[in-house]
Structures are given as C-alpha cells and as structure tokens.
N, C-alpha and C. Protein backbone atom coordinates (compact mmCIF):
# COMPACT_ATOMS: atom_id res chain seq x y z
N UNK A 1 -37.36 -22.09 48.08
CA UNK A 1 -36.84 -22.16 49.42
C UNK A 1 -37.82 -21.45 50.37
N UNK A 2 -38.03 -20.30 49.94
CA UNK A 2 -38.82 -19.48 50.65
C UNK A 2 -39.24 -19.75 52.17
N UNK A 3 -39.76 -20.38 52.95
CA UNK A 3 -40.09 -20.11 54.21
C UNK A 3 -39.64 -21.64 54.84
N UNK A 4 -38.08 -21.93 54.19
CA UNK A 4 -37.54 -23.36 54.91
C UNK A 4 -36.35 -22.94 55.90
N UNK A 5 -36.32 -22.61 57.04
CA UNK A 5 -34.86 -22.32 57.73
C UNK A 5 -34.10 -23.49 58.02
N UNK A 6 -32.85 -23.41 57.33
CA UNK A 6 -31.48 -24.19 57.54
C UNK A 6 -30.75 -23.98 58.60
N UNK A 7 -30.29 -24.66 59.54
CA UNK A 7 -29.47 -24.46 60.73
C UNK A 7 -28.92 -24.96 61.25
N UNK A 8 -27.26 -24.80 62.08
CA UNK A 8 -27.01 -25.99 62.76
C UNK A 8 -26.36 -25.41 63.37
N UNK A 9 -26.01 -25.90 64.85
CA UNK A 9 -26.13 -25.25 66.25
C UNK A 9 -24.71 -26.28 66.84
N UNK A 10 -23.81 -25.59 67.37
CA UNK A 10 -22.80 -25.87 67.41
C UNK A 10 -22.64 -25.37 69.52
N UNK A 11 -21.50 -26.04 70.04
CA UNK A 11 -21.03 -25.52 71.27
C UNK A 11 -19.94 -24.74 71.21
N UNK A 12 -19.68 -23.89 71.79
CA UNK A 12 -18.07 -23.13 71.58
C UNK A 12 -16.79 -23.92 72.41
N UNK A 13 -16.17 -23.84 72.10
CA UNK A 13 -14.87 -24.33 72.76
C UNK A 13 -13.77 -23.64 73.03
N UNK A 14 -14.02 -21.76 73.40
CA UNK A 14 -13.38 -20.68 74.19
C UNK A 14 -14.13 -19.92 73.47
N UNK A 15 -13.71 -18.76 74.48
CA UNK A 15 -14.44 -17.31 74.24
C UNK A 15 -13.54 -16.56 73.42
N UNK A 16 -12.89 -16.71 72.61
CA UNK A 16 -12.36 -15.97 71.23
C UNK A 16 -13.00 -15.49 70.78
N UNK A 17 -14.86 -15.85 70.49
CA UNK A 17 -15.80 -15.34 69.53
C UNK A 17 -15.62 -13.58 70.18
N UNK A 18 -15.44 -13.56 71.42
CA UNK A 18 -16.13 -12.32 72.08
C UNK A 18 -15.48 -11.26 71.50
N UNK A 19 -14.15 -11.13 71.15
CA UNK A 19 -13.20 -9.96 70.15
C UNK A 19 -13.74 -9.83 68.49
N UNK A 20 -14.66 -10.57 68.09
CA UNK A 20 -14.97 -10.30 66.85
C UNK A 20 -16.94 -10.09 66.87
N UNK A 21 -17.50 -9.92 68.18
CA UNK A 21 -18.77 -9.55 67.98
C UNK A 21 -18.85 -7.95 67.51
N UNK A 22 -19.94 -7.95 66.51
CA UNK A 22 -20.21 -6.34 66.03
C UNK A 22 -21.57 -6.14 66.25
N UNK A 23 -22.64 -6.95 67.00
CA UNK A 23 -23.86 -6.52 67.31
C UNK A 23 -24.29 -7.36 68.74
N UNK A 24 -24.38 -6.96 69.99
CA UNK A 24 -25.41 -7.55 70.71
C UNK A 24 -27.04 -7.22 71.41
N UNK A 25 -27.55 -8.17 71.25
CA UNK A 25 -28.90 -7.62 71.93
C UNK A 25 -29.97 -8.50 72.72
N UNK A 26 -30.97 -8.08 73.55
CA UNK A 26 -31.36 -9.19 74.19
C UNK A 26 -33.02 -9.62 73.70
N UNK A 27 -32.74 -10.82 74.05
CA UNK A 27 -33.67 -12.05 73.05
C UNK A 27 -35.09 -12.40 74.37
N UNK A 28 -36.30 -11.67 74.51
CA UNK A 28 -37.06 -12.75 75.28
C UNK A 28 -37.89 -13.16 74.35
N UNK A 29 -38.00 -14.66 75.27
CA UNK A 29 -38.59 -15.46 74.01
C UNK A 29 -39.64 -16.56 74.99
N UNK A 30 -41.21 -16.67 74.77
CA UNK A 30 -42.01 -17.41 75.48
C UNK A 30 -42.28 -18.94 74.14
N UNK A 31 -42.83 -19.59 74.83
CA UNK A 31 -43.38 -20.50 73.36
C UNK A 31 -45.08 -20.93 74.19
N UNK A 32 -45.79 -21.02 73.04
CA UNK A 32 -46.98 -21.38 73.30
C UNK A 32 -47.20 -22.99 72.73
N UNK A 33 -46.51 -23.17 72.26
CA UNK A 33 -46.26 -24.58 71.86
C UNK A 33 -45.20 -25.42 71.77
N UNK A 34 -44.55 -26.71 72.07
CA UNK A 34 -43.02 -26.50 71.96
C UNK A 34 -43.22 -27.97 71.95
N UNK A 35 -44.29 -28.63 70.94
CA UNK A 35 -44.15 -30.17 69.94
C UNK A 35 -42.72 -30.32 69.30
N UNK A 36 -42.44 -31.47 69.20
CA UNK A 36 -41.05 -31.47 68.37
C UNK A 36 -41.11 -31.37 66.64
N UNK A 37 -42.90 -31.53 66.60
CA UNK A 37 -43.09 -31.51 65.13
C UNK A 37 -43.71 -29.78 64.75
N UNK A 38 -44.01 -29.03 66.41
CA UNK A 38 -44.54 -27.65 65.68
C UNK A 38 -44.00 -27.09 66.97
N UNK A 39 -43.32 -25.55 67.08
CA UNK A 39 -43.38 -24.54 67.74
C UNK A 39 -43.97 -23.66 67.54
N UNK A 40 -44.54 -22.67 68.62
CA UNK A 40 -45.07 -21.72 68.21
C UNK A 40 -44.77 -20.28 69.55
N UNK A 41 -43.53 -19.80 68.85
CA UNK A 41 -42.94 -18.59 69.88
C UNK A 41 -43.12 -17.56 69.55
N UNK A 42 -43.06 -16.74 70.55
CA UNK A 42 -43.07 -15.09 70.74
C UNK A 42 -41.66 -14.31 71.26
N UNK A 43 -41.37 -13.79 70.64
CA UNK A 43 -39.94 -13.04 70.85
C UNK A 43 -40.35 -11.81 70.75
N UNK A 44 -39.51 -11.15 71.97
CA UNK A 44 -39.11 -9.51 71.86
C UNK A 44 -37.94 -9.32 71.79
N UNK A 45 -37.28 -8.48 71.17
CA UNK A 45 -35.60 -7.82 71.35
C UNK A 45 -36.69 -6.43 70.49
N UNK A 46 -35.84 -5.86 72.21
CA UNK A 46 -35.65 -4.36 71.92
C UNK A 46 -37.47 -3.73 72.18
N UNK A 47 -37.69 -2.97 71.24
CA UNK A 47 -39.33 -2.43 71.10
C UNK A 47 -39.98 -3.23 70.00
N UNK A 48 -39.28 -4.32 69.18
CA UNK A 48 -40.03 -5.24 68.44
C UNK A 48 -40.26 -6.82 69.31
N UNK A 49 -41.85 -6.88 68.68
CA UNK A 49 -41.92 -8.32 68.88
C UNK A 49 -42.22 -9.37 67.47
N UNK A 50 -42.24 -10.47 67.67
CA UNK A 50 -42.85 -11.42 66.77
C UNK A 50 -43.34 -12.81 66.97
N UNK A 51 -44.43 -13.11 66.16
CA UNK A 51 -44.91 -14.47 66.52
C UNK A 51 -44.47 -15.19 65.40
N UNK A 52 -43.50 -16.65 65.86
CA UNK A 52 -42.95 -17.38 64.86
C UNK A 52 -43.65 -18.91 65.23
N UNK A 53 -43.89 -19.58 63.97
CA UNK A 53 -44.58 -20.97 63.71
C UNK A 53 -43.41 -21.85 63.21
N UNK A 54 -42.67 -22.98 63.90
CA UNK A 54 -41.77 -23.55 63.09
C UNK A 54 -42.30 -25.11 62.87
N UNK A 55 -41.90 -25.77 61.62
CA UNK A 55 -42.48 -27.33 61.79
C UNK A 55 -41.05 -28.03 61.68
N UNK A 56 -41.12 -29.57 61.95
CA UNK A 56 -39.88 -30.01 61.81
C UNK A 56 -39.95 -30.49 60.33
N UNK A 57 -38.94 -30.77 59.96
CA UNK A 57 -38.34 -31.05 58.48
C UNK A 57 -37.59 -32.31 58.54
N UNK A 58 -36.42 -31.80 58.99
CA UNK A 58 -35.31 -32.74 59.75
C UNK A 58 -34.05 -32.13 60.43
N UNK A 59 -33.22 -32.86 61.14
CA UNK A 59 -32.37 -32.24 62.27
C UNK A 59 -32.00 -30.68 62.05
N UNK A 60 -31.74 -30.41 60.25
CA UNK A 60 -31.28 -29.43 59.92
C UNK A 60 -32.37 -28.28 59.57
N UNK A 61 -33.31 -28.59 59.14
CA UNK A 61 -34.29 -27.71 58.40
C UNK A 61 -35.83 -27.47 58.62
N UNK A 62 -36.46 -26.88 58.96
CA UNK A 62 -37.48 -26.33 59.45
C UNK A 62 -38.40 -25.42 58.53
N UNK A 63 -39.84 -25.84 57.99
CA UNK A 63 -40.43 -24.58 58.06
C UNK A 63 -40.53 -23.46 58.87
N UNK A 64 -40.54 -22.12 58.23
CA UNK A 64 -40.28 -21.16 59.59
C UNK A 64 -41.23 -20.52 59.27
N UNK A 65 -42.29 -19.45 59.83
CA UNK A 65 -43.12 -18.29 59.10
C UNK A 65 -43.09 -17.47 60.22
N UNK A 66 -42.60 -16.17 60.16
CA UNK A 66 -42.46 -15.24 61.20
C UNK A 66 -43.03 -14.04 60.87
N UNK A 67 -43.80 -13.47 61.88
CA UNK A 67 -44.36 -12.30 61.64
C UNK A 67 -44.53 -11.35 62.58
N UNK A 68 -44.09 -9.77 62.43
CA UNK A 68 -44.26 -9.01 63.29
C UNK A 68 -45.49 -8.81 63.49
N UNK A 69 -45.32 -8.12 65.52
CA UNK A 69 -46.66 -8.35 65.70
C UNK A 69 -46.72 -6.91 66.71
N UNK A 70 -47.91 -6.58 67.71
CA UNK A 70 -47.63 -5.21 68.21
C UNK A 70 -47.00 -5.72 69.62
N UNK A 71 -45.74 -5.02 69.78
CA UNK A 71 -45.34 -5.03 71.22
C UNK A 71 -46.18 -5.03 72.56
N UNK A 72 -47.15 -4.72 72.43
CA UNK A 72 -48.30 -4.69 73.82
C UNK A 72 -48.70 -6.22 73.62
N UNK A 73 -48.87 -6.50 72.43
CA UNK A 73 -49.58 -7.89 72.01
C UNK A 73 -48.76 -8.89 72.88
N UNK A 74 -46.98 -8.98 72.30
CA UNK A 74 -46.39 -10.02 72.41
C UNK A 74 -46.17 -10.15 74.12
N UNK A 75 -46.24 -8.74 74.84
CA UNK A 75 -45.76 -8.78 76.15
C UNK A 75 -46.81 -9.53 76.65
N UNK A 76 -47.90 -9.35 76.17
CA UNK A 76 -49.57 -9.97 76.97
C UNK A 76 -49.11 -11.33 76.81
N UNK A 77 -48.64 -11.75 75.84
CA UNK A 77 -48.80 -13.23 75.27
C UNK A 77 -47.90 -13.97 76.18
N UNK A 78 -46.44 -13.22 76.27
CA UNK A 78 -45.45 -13.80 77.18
C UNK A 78 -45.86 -13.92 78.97
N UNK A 79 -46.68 -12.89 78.94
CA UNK A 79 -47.08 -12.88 80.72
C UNK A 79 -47.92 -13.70 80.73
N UNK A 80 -49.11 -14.09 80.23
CA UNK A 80 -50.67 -15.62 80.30
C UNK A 80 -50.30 -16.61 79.82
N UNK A 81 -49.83 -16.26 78.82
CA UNK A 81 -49.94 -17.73 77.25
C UNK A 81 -48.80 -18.29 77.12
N UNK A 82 -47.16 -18.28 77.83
CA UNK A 82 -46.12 -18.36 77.24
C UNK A 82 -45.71 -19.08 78.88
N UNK A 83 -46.20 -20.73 79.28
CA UNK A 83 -45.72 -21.16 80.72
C UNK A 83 -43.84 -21.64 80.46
N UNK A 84 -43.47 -21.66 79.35
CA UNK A 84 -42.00 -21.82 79.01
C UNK A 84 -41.54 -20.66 78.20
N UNK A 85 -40.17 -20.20 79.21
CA UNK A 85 -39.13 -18.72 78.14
C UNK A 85 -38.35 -19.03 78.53
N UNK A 86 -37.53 -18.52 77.54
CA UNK A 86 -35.75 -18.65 77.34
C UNK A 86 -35.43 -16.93 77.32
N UNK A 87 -34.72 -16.66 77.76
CA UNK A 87 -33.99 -15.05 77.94
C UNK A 87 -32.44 -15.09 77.42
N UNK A 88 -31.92 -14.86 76.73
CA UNK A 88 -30.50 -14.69 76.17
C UNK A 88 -30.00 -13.76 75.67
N UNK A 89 -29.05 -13.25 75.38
CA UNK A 89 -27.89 -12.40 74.57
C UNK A 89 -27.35 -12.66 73.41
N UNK A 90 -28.38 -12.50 72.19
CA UNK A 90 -27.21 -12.62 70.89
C UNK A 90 -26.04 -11.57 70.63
N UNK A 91 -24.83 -12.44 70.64
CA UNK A 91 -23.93 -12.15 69.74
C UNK A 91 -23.86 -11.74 68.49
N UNK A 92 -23.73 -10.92 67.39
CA UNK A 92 -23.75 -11.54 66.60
C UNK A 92 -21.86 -11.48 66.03
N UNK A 93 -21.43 -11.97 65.24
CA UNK A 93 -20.24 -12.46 65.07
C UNK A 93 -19.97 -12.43 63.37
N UNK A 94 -19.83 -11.80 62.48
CA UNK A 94 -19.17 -12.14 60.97
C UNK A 94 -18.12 -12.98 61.01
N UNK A 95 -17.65 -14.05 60.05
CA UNK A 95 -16.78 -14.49 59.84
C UNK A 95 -16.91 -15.20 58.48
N UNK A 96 -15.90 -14.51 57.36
CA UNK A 96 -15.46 -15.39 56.27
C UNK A 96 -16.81 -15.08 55.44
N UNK A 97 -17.61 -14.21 55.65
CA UNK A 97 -18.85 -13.81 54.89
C UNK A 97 -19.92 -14.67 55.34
N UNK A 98 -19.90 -15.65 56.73
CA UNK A 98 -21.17 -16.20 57.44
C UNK A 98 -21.59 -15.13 58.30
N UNK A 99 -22.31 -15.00 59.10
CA UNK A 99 -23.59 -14.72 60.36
C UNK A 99 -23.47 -15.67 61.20
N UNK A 100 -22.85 -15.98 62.19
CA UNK A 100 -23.18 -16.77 63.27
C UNK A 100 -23.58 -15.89 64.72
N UNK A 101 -24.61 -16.80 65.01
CA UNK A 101 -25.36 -16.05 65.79
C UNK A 101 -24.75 -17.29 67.46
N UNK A 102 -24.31 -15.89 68.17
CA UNK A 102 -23.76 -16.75 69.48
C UNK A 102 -24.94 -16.41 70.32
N UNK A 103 -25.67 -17.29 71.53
CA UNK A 103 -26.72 -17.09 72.65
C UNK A 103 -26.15 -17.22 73.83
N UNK A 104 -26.23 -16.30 74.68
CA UNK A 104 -25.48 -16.35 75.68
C UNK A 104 -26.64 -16.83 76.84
N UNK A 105 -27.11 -17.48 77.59
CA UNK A 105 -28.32 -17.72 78.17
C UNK A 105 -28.29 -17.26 79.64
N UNK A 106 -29.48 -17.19 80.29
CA UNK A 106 -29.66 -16.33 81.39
C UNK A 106 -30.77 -17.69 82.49
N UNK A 107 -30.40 -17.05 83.51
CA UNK A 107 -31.46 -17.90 84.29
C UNK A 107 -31.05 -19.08 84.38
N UNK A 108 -32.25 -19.94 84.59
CA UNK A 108 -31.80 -21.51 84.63
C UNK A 108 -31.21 -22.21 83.87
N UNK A 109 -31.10 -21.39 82.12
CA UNK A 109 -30.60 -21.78 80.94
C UNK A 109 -28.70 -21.74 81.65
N UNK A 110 -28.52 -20.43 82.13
CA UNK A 110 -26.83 -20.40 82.48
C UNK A 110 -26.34 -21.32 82.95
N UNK A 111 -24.85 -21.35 82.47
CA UNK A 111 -24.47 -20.85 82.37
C UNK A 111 -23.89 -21.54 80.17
N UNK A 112 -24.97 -21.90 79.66
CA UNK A 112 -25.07 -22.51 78.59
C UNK A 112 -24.86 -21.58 77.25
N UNK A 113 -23.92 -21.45 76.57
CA UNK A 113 -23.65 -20.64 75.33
C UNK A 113 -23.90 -21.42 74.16
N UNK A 114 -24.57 -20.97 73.17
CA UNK A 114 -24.71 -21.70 72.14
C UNK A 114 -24.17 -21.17 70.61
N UNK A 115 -23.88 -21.57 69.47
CA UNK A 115 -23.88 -21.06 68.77
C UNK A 115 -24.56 -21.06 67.10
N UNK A 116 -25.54 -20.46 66.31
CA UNK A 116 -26.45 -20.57 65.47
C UNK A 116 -26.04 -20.82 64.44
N UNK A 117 -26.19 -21.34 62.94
CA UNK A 117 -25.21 -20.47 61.63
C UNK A 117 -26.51 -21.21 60.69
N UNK A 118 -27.23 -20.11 60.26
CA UNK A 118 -28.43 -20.57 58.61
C UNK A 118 -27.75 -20.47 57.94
N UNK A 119 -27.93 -21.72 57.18
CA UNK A 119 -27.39 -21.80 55.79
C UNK A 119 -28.47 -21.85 54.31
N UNK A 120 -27.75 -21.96 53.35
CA UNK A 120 -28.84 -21.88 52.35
C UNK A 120 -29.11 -23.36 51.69
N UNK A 121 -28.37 -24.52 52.17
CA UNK A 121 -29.04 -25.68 52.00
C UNK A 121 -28.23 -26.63 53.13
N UNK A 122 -28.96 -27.66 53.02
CA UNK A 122 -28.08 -28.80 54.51
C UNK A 122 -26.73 -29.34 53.82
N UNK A 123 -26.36 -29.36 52.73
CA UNK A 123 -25.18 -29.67 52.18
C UNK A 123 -24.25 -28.57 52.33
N UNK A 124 -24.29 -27.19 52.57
CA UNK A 124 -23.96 -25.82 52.51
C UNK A 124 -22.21 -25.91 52.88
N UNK A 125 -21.28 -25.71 52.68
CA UNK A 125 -20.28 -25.76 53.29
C UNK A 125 -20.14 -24.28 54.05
N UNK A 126 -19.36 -24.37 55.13
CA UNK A 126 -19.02 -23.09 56.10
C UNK A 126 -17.66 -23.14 56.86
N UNK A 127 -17.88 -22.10 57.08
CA UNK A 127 -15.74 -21.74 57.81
C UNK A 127 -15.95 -22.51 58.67
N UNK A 128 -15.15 -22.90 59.82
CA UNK A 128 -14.82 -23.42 61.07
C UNK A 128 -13.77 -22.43 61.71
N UNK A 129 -14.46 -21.64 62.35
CA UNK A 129 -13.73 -20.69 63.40
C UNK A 129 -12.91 -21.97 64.41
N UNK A 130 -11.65 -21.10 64.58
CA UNK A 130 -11.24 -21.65 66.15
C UNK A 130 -12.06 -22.57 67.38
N UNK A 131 -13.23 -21.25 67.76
CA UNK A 131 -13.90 -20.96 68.92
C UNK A 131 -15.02 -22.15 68.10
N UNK A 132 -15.31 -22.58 67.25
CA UNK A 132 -16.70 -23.49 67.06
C UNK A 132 -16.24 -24.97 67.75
N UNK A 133 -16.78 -25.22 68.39
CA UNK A 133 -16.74 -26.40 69.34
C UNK A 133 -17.77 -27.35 68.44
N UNK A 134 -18.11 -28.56 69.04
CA UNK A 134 -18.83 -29.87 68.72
C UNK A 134 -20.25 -29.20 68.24
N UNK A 135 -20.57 -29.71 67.11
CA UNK A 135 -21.94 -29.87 66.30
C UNK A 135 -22.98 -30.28 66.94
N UNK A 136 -24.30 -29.75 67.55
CA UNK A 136 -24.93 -30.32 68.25
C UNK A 136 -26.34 -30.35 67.20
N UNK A 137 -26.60 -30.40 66.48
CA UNK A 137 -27.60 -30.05 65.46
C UNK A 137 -28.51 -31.12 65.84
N UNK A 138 -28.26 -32.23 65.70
CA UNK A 138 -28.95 -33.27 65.65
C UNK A 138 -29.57 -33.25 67.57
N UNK A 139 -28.86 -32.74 68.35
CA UNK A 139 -29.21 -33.14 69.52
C UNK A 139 -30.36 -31.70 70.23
N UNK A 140 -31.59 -32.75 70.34
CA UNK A 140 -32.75 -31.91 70.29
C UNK A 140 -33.01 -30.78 71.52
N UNK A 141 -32.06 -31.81 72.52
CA UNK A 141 -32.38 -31.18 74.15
C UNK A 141 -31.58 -29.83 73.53
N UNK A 142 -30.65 -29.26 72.82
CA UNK A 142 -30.12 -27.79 72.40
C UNK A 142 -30.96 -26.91 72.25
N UNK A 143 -32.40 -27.20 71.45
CA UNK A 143 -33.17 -26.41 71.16
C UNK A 143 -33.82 -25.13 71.84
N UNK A 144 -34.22 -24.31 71.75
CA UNK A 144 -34.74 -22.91 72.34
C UNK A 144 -35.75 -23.83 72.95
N UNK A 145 -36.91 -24.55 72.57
CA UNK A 145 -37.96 -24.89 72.95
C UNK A 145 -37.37 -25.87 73.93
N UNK A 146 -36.90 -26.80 73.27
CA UNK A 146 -36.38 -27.92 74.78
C UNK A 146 -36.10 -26.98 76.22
N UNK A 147 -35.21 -26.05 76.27
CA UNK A 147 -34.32 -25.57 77.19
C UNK A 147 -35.91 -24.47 77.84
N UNK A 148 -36.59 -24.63 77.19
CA UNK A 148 -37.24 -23.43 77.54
C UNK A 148 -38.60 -24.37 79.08
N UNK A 149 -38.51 -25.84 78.75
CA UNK A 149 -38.96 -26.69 79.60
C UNK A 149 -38.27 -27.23 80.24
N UNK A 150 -36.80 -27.66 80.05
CA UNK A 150 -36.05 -28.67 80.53
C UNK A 150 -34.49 -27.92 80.42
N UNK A 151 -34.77 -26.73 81.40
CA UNK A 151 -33.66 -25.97 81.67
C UNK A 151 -32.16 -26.65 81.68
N UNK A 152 -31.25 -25.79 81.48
CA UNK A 152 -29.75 -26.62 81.05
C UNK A 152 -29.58 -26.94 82.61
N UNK A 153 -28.96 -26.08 83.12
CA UNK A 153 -28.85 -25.94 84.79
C UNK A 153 -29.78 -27.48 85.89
N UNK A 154 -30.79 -27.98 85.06
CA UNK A 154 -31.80 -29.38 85.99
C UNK A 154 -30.92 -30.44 85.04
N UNK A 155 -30.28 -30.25 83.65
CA UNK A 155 -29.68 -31.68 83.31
C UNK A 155 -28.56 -32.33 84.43
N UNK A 156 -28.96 -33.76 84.38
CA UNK A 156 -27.96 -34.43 85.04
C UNK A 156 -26.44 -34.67 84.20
C-alpha cells in the first residue's frame, strides 16, 4: 500500500459534526501544480510545513508522497511559486473508530464545508454519521486543487 491515499469526500447535511470535534486547526495550502493527473502542494498548519506530490489513480485513490520541509522554505514557496491557495479549518471529528476530517473554507472557497474520510482500500466499508451528506468523490470540481483555481463562491 505504502504511498497510495484512499479517500472520499462527502458534503454535510447539518452541523451536528460541530459537538463531536476533538481537534481544530488551520490549513494554508498553495499548489504549484494542480494537473488532474499530478499535484504538487505546499501546506502549513501551525509552525509545520510540507511539500506533497499526488498522482491520479482513480476517483478514489491517489499516489501521495509527503514530506516535511523548513517553514521559511514553504512560506517563500506560498508567496512566488504558489498563484492558487485554499485556506481552511480542519475539524477533526472521531466516529465509530474512523477520522473524518471536516474543511471549513475561507475566502472565495466560503461559504463551502467539506468532509474527508481515508480509508484502507476503495471497497473499505465506513459508518454513516447523521451529518454525512451526498458523496462527492467522483466529482472533481470538490478537490483542494480545483477550488484552489475555480473558487466555490465564482460557480454558477
């Protein structure tokens, strides 16, 4: 398995999640590339950064290779090299022994919430909270990279 990320990205359908978050923090995130067959982003939360390489697989699964990098580095990269960012608020949320990761988005992304859940294969079965709204996995415009060019807030 090693460096394949599983995922599928869901909409919420009420804010119930918000009584069961136990971690939030904030996400900037530039991309220097944002092909549908390769990304290539820079994220900070907090005093860490990292540069991540993703390829496509299929709707669900992605090579991922992520690596920390020095915080002076990633800020340089996000201010010259990074003409598309996404800024958000993870949630994070336990339920039933998953990790779902809620994004709360900022800027032109708002007023757009999303919600994350890796699994360990695309067949994987998982809970269905209340609050998990419609499956958007397959639909590409969801993506960090899409939204990060083609802000939620300009869709018709």
């Amino acid at each position: 398995m090693g460096n394949i990320e599983i995922e599928r990205r869901f909409l919420l359908c009420n804010d119930s999640w918000r009584k069961s978050v136990c971690e939030t923090f904030l996400l900037q995130q530039g991309y220097l590339s944002v092909e549908k067959d390769r990304t290539i982003r820079v994220r900070i939360s907090g005093n860490r950064a990292w540069l991540t390489l993703k390829g496509y697989l299929s709707a669900v699964s992605r090579n991922e290779f992520e690596y920390e990098i020095p915080l002076s580095d990633a800020q340089t990269m996000l201010a010259s090299m990074c003409p598309f960012k996404v800024e958000k608020q993870r949630h994070i949320v336990d339920y039933q022994g998953f990790t779902f990761e809620i994004d709360e988005f900022f800027g032109e992304n708002a007023p757009l919430i999303l919600c994350e859940l890796e699994l360990v294969s695309e067949t994987a079965e998982y809970p269905r909270p209340d609050w998990l709204g419609e499956e958007i996995t397959s639909d590409g415009r969801f993506s960090n990279a899409y939204l990060s060019k083609h802000p939620f807030s300009t869709w018709k």
